[in-house]
C-alpha atoms as a PDB file:
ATOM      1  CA  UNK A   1      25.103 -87.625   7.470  1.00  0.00           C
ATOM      2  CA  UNK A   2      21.937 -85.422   7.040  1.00  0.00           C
ATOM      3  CA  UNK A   3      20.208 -86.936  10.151  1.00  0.00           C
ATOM      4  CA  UNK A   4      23.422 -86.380  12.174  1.00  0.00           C
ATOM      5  CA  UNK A   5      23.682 -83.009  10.945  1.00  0.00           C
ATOM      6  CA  UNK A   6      20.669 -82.116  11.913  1.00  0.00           C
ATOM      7  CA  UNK A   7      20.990 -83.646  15.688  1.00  0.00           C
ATOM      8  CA  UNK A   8      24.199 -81.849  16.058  1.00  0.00           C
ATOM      9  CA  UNK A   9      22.107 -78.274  14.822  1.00  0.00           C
ATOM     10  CA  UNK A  10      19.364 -79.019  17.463  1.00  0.00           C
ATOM     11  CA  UNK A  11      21.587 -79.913  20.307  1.00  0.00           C
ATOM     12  CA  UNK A  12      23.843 -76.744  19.405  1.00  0.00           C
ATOM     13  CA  UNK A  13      20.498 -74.374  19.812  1.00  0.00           C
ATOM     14  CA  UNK A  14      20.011 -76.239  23.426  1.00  0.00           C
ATOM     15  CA  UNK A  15      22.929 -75.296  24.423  1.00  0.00           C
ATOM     16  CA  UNK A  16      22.387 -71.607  26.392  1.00  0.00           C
ATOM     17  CA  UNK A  17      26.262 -70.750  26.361  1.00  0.00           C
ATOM     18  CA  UNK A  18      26.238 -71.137  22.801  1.00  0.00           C
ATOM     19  CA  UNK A  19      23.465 -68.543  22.877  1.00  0.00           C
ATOM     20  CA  UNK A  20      24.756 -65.901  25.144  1.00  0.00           C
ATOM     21  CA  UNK A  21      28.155 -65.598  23.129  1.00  0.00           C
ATOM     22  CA  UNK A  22      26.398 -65.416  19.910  1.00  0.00           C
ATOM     23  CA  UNK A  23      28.236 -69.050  18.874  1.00  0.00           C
ATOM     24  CA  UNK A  24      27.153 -69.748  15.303  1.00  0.00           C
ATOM     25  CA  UNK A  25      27.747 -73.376  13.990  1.00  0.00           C
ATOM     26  CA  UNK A  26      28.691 -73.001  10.511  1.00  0.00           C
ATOM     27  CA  UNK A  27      30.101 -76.369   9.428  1.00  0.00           C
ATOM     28  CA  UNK A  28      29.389 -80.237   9.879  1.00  0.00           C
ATOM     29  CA  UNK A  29      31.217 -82.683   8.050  1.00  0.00           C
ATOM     30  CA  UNK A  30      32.410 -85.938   9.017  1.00  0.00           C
ATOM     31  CA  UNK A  31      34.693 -85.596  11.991  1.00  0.00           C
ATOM     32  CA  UNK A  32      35.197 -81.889  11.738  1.00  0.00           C
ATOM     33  CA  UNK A  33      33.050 -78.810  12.826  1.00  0.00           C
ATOM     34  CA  UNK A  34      33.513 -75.279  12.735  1.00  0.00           C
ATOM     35  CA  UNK A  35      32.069 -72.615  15.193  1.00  0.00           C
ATOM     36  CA  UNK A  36      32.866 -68.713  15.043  1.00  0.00           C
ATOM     37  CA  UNK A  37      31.899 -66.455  17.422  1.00  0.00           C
ATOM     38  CA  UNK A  38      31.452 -62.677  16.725  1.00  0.00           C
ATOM     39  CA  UNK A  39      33.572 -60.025  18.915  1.00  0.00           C
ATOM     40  CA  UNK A  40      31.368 -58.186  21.506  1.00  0.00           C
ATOM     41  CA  UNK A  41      33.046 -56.263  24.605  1.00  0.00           C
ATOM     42  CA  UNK A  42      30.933 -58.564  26.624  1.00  0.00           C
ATOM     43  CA  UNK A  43      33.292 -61.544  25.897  1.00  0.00           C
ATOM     44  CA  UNK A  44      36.783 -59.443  26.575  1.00  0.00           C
ATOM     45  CA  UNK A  45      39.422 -59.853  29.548  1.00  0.00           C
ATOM     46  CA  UNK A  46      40.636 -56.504  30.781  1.00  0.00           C
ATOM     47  CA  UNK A  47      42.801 -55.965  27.940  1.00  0.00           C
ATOM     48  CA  UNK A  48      40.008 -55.771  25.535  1.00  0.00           C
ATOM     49  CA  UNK A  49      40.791 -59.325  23.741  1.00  0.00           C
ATOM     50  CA  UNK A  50      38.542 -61.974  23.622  1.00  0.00           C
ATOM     51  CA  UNK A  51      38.484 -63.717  26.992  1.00  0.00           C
ATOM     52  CA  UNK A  52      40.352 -67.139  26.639  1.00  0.00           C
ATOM     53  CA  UNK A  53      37.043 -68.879  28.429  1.00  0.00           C
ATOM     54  CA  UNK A  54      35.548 -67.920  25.197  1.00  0.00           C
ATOM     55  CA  UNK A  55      37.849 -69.500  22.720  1.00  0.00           C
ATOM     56  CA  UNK A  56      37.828 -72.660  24.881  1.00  0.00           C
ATOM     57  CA  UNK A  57      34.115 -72.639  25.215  1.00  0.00           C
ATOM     58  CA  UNK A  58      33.441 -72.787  21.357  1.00  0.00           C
ATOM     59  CA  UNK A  59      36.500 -75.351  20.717  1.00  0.00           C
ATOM     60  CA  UNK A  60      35.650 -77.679  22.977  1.00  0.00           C
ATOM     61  CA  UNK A  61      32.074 -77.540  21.788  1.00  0.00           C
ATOM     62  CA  UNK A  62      33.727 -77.939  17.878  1.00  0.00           C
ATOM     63  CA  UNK A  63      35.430 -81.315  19.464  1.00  0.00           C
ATOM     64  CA  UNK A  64      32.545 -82.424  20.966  1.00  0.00           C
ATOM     65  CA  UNK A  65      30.671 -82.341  17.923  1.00  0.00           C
ATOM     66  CA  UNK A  66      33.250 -83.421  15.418  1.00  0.00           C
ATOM     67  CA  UNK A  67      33.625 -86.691  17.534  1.00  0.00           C
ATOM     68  CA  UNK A  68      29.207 -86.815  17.822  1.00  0.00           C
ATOM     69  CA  UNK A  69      29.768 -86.924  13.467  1.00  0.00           C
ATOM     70  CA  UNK A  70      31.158 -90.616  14.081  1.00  0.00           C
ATOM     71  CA  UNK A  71      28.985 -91.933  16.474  1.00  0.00           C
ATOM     72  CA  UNK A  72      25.977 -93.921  16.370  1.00  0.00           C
ATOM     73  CA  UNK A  73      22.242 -92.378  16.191  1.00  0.00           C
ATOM     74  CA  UNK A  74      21.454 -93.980  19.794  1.00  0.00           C
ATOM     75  CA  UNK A  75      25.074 -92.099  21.726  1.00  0.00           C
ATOM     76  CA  UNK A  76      26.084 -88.639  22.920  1.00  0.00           C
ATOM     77  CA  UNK A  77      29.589 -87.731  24.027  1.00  0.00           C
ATOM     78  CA  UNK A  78      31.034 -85.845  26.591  1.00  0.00           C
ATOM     79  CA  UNK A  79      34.488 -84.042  27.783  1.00  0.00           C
ATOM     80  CA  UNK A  80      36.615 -86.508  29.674  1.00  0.00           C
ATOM     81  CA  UNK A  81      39.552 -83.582  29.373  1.00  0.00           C
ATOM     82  CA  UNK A  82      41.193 -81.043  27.002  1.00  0.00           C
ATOM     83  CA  UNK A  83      44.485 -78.846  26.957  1.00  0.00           C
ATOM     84  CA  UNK A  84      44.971 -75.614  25.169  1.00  0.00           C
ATOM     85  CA  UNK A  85      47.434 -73.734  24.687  1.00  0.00           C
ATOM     86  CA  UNK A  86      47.167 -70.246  23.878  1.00  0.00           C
ATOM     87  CA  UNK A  87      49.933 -68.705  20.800  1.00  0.00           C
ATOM     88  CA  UNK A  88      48.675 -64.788  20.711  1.00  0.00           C
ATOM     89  CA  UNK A  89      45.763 -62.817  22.003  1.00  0.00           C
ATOM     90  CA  UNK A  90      42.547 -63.280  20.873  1.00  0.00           C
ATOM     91  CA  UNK A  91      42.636 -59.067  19.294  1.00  0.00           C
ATOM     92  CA  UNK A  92      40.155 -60.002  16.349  1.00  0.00           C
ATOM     93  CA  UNK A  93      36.821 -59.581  15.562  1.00  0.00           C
ATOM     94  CA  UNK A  94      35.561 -63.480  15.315  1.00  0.00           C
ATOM     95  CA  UNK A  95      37.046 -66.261  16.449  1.00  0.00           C
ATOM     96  CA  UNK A  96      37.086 -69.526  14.230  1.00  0.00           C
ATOM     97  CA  UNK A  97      37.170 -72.579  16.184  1.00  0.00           C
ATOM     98  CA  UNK A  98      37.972 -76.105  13.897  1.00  0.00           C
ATOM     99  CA  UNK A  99      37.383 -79.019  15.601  1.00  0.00           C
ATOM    100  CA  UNK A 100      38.734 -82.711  13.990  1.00  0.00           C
ATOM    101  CA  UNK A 101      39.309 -86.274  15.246  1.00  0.00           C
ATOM    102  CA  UNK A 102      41.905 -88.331  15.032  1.00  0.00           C
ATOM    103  CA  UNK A 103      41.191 -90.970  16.356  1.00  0.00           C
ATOM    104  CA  UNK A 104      37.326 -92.360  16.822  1.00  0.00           C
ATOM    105  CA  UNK A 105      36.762 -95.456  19.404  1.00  0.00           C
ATOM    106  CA  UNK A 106      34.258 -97.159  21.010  1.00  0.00           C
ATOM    107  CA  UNK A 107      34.577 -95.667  23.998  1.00  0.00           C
ATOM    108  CA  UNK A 108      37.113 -92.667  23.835  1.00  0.00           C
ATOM    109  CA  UNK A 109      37.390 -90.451  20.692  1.00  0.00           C
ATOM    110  CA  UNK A 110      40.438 -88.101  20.891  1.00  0.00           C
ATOM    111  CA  UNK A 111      40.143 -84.432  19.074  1.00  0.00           C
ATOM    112  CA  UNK A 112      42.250 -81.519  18.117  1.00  0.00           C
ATOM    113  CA  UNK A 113      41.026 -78.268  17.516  1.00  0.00           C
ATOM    114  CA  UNK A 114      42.348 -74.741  16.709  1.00  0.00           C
ATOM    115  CA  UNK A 115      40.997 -71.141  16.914  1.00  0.00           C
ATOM    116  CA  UNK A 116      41.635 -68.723  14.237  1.00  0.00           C
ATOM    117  CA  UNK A 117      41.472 -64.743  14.017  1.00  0.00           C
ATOM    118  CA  UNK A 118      38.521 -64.021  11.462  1.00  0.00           C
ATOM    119  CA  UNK A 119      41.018 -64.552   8.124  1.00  0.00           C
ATOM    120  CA  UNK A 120      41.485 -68.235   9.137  1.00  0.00           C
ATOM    121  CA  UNK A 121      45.260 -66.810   8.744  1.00  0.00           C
ATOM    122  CA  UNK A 122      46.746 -66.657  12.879  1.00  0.00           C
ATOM    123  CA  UNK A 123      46.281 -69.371  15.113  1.00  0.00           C
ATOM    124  CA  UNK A 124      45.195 -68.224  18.410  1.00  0.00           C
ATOM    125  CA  UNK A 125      45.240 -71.373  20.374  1.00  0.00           C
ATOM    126  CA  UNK A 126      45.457 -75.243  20.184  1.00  0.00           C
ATOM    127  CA  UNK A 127      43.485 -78.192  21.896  1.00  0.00           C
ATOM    128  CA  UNK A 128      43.431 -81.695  22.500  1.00  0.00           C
ATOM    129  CA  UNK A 129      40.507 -83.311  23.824  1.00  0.00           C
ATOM    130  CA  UNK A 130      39.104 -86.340  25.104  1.00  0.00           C
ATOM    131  CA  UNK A 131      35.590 -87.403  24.732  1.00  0.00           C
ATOM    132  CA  UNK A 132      33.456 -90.401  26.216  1.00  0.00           C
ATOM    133  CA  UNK A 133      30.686 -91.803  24.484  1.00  0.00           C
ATOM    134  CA  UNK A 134      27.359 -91.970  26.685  1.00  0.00           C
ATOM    135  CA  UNK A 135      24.753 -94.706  25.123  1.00  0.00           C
ATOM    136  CA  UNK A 136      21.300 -93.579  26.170  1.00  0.00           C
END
């Protein structure tokens, strides 16, 4: 688990989206990762929320690295498709995103994943996501 860990904390700090919202990775377990994401009135929508391309950035990211967890060393995976749904605004001042499989394949793994205010207590929004696995 280390060495995957530690593949799934460089590939994170590659990514430049992760950087420009301030995107920490906090957890990596087996088949679930968590990413929060500070509030900054760079990331609202005109009502001063978060904007929901944020909380859909950083969840699908979560997925994507949950299902990475279960893979092997020599395979990367990428979004085939997601759908969120969105319960309340994002008015918080971090956004938790959890990301978990359910089911791991050879091919497809499918995810689910759900953003929290900053207590972990109200569920913002919901995903399910699809991701291929790319040998290289």
């Amino acid at each position: 688990m280390e060495k995957i860990k530690e593949k799934i904390q460089q590939s994170f700090k590659n990514q430049g989206l992760m950087k420009t919202l301030n995107a920490q990775l906090d957890e990596v377990e087996n088949g679930r990762v968590k990413i929060t994401c500070a509030f900054s009135e760079a990331l609202t929508q005109q009502h001063g929320f978060f904007h929901a391309g944020v909380a859909a950035t950083i969840i699908d990211s979560a997925c994507g690295y949950a299902a990475l967890t279960l893979m092997p060393e020599n395979t990367e995976v990428l979004t085939v498709e997601f759908k969120i749904n969105f319960m309340k605004p994002a008015k918080t001042d971090k956004l938790i995103a959890v990301g978990k499989v359910l089911n791991s394949g050879k091919t497809l793994t499918i995810c689910e994943g759900f953003v929290y205010d900053s207590k972990e207590e109200k569920l913002i929004a919901k995903m399910q996501a699809t991701m291929i696995v790319i040998q290289y």
